[in-house]
C-alpha atoms as a PDB file:
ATOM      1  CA  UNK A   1     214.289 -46.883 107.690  1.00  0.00           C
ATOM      2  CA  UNK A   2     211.943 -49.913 108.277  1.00  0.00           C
ATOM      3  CA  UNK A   3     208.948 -50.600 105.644  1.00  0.00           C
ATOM      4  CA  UNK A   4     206.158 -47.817 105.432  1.00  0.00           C
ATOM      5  CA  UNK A   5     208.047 -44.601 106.201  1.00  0.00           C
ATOM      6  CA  UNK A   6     208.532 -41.147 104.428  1.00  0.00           C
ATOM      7  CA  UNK A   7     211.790 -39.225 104.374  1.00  0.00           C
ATOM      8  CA  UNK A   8     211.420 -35.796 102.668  1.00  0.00           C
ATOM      9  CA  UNK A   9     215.230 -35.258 101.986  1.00  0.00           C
ATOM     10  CA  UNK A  10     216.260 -31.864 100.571  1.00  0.00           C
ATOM     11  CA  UNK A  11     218.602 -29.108 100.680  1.00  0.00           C
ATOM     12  CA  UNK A  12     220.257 -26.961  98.083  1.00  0.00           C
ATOM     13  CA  UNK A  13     221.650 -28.345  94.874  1.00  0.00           C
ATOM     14  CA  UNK A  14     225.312 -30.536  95.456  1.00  0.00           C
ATOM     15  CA  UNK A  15     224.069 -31.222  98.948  1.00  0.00           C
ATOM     16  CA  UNK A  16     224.180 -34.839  97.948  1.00  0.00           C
ATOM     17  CA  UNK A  17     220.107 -35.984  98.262  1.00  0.00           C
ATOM     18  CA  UNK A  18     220.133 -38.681  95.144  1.00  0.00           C
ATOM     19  CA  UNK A  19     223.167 -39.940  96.412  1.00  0.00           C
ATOM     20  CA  UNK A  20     222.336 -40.611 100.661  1.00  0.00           C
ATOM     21  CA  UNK A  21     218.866 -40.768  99.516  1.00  0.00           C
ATOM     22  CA  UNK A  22     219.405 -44.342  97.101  1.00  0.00           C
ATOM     23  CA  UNK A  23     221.919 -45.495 100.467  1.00  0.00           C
ATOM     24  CA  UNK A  24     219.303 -44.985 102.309  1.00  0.00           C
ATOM     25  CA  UNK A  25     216.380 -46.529 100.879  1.00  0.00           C
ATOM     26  CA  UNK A  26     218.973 -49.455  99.831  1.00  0.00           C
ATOM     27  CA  UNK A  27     218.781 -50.357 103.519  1.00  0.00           C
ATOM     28  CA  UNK A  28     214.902 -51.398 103.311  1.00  0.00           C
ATOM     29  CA  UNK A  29     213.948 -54.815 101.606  1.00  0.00           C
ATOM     30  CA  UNK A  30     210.646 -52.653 100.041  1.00  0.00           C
ATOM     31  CA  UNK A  31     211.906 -49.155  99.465  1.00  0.00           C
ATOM     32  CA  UNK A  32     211.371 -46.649  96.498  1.00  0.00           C
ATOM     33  CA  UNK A  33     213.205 -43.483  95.544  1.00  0.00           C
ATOM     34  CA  UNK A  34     211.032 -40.462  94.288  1.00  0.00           C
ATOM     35  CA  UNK A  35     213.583 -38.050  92.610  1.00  0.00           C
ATOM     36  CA  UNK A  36     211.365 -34.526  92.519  1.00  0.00           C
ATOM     37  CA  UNK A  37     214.221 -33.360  89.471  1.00  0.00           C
ATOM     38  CA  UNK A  38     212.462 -35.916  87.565  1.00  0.00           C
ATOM     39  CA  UNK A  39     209.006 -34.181  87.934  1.00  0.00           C
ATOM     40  CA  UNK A  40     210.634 -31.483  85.955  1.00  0.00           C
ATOM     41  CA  UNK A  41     211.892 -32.766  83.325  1.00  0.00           C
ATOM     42  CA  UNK A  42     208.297 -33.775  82.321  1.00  0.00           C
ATOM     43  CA  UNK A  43     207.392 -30.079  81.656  1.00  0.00           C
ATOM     44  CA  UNK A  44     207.529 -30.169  77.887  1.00  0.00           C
ATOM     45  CA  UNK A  45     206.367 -26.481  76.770  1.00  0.00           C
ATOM     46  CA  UNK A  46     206.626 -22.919  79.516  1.00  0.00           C
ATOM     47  CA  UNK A  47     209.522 -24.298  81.675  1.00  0.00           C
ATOM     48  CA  UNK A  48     210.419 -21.619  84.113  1.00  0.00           C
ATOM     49  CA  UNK A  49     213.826 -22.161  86.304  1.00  0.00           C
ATOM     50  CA  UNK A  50     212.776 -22.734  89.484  1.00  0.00           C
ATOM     51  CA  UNK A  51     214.825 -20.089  91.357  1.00  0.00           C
ATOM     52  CA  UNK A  52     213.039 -17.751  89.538  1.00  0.00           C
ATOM     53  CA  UNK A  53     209.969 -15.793  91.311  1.00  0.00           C
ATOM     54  CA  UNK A  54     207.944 -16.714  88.286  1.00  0.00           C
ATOM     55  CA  UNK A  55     207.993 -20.111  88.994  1.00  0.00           C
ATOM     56  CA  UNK A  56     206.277 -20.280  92.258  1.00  0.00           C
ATOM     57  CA  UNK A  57     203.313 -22.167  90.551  1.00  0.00           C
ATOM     58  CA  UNK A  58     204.902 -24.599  89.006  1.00  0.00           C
ATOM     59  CA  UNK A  59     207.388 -25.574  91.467  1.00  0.00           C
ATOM     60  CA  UNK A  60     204.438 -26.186  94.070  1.00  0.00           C
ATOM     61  CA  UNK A  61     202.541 -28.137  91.774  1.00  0.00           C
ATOM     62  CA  UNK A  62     206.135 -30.223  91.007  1.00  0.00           C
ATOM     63  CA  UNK A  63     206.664 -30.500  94.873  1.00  0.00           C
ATOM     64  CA  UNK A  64     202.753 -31.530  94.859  1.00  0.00           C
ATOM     65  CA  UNK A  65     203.212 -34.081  92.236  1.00  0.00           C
ATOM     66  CA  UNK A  66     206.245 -35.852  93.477  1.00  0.00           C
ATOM     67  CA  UNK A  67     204.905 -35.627  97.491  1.00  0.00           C
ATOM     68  CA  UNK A  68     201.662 -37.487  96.167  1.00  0.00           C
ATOM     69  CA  UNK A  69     203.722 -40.109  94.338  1.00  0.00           C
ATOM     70  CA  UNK A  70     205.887 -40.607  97.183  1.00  0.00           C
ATOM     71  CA  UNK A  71     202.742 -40.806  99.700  1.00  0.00           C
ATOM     72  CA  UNK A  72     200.803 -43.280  97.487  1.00  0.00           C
ATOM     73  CA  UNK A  73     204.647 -45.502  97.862  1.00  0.00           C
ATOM     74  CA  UNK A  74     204.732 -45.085 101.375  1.00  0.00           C
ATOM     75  CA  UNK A  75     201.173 -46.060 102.237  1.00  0.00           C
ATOM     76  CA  UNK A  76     201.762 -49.058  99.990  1.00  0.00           C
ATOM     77  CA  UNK A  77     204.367 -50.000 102.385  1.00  0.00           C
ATOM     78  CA  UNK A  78     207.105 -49.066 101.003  1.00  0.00           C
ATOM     79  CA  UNK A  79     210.578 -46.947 102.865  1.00  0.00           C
ATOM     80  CA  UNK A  80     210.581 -44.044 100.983  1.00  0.00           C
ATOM     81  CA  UNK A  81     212.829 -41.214 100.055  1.00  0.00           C
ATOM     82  CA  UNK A  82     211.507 -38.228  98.215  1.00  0.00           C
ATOM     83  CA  UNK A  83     214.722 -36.281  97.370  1.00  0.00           C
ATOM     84  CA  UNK A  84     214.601 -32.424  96.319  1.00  0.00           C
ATOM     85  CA  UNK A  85     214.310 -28.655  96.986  1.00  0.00           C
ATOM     86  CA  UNK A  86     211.700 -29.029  99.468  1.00  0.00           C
ATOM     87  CA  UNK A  87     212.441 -25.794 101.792  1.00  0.00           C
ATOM     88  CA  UNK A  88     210.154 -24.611 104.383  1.00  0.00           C
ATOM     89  CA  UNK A  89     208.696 -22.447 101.966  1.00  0.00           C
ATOM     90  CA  UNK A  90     207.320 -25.359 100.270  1.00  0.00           C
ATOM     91  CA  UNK A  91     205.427 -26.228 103.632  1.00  0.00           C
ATOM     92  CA  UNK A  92     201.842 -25.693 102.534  1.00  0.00           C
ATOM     93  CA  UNK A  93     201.637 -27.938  99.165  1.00  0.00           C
ATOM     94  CA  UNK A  94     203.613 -30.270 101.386  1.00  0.00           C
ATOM     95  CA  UNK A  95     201.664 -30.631 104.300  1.00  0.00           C
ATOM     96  CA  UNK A  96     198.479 -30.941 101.931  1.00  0.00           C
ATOM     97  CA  UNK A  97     199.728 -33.996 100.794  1.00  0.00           C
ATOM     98  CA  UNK A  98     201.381 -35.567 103.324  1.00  0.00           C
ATOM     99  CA  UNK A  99     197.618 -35.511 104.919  1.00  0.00           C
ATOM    100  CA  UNK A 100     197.409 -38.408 102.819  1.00  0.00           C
ATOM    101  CA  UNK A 101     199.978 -40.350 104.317  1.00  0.00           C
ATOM    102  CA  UNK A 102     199.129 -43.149 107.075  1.00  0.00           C
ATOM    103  CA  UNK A 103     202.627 -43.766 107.718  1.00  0.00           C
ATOM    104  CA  UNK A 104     205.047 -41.739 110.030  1.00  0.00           C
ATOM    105  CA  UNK A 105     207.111 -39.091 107.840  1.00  0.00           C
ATOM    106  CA  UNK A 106     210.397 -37.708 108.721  1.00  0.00           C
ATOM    107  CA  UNK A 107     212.212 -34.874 107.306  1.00  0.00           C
ATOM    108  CA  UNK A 108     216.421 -34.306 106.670  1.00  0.00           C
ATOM    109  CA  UNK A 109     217.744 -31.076 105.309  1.00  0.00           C
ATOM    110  CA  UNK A 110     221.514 -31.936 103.646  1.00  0.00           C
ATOM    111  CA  UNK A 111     223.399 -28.292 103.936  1.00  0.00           C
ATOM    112  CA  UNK A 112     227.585 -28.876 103.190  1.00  0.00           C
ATOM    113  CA  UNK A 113     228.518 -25.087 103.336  1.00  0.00           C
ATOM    114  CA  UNK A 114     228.540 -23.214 100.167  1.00  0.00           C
ATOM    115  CA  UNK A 115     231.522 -23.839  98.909  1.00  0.00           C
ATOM    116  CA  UNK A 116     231.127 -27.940  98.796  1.00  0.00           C
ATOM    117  CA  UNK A 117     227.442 -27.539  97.435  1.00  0.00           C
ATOM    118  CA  UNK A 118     228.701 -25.324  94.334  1.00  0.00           C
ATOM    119  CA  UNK A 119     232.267 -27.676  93.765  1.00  0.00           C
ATOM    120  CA  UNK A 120     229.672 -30.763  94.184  1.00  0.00           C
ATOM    121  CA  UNK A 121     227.011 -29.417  92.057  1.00  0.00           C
ATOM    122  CA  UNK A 122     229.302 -28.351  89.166  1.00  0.00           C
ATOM    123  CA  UNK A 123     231.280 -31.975  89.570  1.00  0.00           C
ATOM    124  CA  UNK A 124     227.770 -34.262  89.022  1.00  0.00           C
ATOM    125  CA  UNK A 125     227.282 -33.167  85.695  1.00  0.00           C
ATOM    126  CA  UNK A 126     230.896 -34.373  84.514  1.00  0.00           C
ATOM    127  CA  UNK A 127     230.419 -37.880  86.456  1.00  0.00           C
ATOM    128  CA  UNK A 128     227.972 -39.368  84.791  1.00  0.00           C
ATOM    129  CA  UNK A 129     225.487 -39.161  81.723  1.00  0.00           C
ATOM    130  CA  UNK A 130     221.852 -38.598  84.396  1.00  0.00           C
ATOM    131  CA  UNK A 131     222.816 -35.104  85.263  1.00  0.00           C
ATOM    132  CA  UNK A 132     224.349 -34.173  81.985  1.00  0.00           C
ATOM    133  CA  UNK A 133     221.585 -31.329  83.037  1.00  0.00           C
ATOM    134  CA  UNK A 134     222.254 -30.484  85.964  1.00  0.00           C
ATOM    135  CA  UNK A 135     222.578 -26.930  87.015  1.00  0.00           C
ATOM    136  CA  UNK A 136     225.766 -25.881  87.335  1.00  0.00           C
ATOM    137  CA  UNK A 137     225.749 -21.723  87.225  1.00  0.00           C
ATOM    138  CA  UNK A 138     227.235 -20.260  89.807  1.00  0.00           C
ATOM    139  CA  UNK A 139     224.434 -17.588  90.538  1.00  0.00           C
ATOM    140  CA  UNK A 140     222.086 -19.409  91.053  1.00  0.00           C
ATOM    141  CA  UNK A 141     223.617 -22.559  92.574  1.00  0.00           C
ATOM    142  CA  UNK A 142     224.673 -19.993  95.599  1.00  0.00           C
ATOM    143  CA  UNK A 143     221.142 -17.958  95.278  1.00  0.00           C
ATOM    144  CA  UNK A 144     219.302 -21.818  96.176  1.00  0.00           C
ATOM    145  CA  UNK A 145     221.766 -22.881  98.829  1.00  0.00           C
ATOM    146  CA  UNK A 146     221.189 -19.196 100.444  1.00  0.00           C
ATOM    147  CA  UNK A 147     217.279 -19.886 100.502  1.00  0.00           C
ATOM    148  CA  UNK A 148     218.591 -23.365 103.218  1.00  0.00           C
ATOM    149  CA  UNK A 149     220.857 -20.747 105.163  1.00  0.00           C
ATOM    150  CA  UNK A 150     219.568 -19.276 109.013  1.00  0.00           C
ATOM    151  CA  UNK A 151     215.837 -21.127 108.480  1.00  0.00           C
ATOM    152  CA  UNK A 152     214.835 -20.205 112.289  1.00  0.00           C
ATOM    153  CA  UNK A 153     213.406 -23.562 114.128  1.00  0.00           C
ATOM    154  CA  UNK A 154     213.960 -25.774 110.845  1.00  0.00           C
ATOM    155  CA  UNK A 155     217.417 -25.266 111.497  1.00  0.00           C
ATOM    156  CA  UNK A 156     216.812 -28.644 113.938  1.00  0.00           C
ATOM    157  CA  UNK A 157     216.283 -30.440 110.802  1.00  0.00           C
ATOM    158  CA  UNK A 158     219.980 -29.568 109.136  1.00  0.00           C
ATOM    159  CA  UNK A 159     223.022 -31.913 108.995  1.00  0.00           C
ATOM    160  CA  UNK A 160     225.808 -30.345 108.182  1.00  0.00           C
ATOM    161  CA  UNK A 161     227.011 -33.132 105.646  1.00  0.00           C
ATOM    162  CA  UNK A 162     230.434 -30.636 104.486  1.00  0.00           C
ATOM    163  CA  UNK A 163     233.216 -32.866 106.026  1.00  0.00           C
ATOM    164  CA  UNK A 164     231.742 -36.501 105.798  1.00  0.00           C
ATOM    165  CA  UNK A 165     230.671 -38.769 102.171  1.00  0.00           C
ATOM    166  CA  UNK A 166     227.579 -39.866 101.859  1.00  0.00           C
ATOM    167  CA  UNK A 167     227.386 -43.061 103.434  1.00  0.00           C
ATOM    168  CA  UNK A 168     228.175 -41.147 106.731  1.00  0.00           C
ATOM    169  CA  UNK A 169     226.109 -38.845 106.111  1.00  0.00           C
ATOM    170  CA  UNK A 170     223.158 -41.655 105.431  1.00  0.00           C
ATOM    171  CA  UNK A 171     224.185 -43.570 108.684  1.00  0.00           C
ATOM    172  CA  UNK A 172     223.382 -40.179 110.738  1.00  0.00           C
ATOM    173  CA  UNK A 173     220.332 -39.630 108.604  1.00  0.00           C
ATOM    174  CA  UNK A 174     218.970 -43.169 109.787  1.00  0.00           C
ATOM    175  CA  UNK A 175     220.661 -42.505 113.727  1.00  0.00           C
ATOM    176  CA  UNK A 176     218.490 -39.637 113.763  1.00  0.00           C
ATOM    177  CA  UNK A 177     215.374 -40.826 111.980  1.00  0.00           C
ATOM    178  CA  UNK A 178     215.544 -43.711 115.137  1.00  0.00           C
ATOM    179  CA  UNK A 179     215.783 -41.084 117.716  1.00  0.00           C
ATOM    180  CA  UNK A 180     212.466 -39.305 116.402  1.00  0.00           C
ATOM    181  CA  UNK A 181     214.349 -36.325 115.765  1.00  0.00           C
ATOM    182  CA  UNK A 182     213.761 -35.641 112.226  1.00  0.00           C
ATOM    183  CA  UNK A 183     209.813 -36.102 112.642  1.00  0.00           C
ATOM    184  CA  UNK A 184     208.191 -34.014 110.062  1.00  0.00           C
ATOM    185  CA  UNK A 185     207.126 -30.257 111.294  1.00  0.00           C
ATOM    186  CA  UNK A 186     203.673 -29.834 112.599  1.00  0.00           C
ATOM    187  CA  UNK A 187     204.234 -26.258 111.995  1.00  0.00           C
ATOM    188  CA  UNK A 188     203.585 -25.700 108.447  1.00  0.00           C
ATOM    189  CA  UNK A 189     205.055 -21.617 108.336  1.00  0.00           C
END
């Protein structure tokens, strides 16, 4: 990424976002990492899990919240990597923000098949102390990762990052970024 770009990076939970998104932005001499988990953890009283249908408003105010901080980086001139859920579903808080941005924005969707997502997703919160949180019920790990599966035209935005580690995965991130194949959607649906 050079200076004064966007990545959205998302996917399902163990898809490995923090980790290709910090490679990533590591590659810029001005780059910022806005991690969207974060944004939750600031909700002190009426938490709702966010795979629950209940918490439709407050995930699109979270998405909202951590788009906007990630714009304000961007237009600053920093390379910036918003990691999260960010599905297409999202789309309309999204593309309300990202009207903001003066900078060119590209989106990556991380999808490892199921079985790596849940194995990665459990595995996080025994490696280190910042996801000591993390969520690692099977249920719902496989109910998120099934909201990423068969996504019609977004599937042009997928890497299927199952059978390579993350700094692989980061260099095809970037190879396709260059190409102009991971430009954000102008159909917001």
């Amino acid at each position: 990424m050079d200076d004064g770009k966007l990545l959205i990076l998302t996917g399902p939970p163990g898809a490995g976002k923090t980790t290709v998104g910090a490679l990533i932005a590591s590659e810029s001499p001005l780059s910022a990492c806005i991690h969207s988990d974060w944004f939750w953890t600031t909700i002190v009283n009426g938490h709702i899990p966010p795979w629950e249908r209940a918490a439709d408003a407050q995930n699109r105010a979270v998405i909202r919240a951590a788009t906007a901080a990630g714009v304000r980086m961007a237009n600053a001139g920093f390379a910036v990597v918003v990691d999260g859920i960010v599905g297409p579903w999202h789309f309309e808080p999204l593309g309300e923000e990202l009207a903001h941005c003066t900078v060119p924005v590209n989106y990556a969707l991380l999808r490892p098949d199921s079985d790596a997502c849940l194995v990665r997703a459990r595995g996080r919160a025994l490696e280190s102390p910042q996801h000591r949180d993390a969520l690692t019920d099977e249920g719902p790990l496989r109910h998120m990762w099934n909201q990423f599966d068969d996504l019609g035209p977004i599937e042009e935005f997928v890497i299927d990052n199952s059978d390579i580690d993350p700094g692989a995965t980061a260099v095809l991130v970037q190879e396709r970024i260059a190409a102009g194949e991971l430009r954000f959607p102008a159909v917001h649906s």
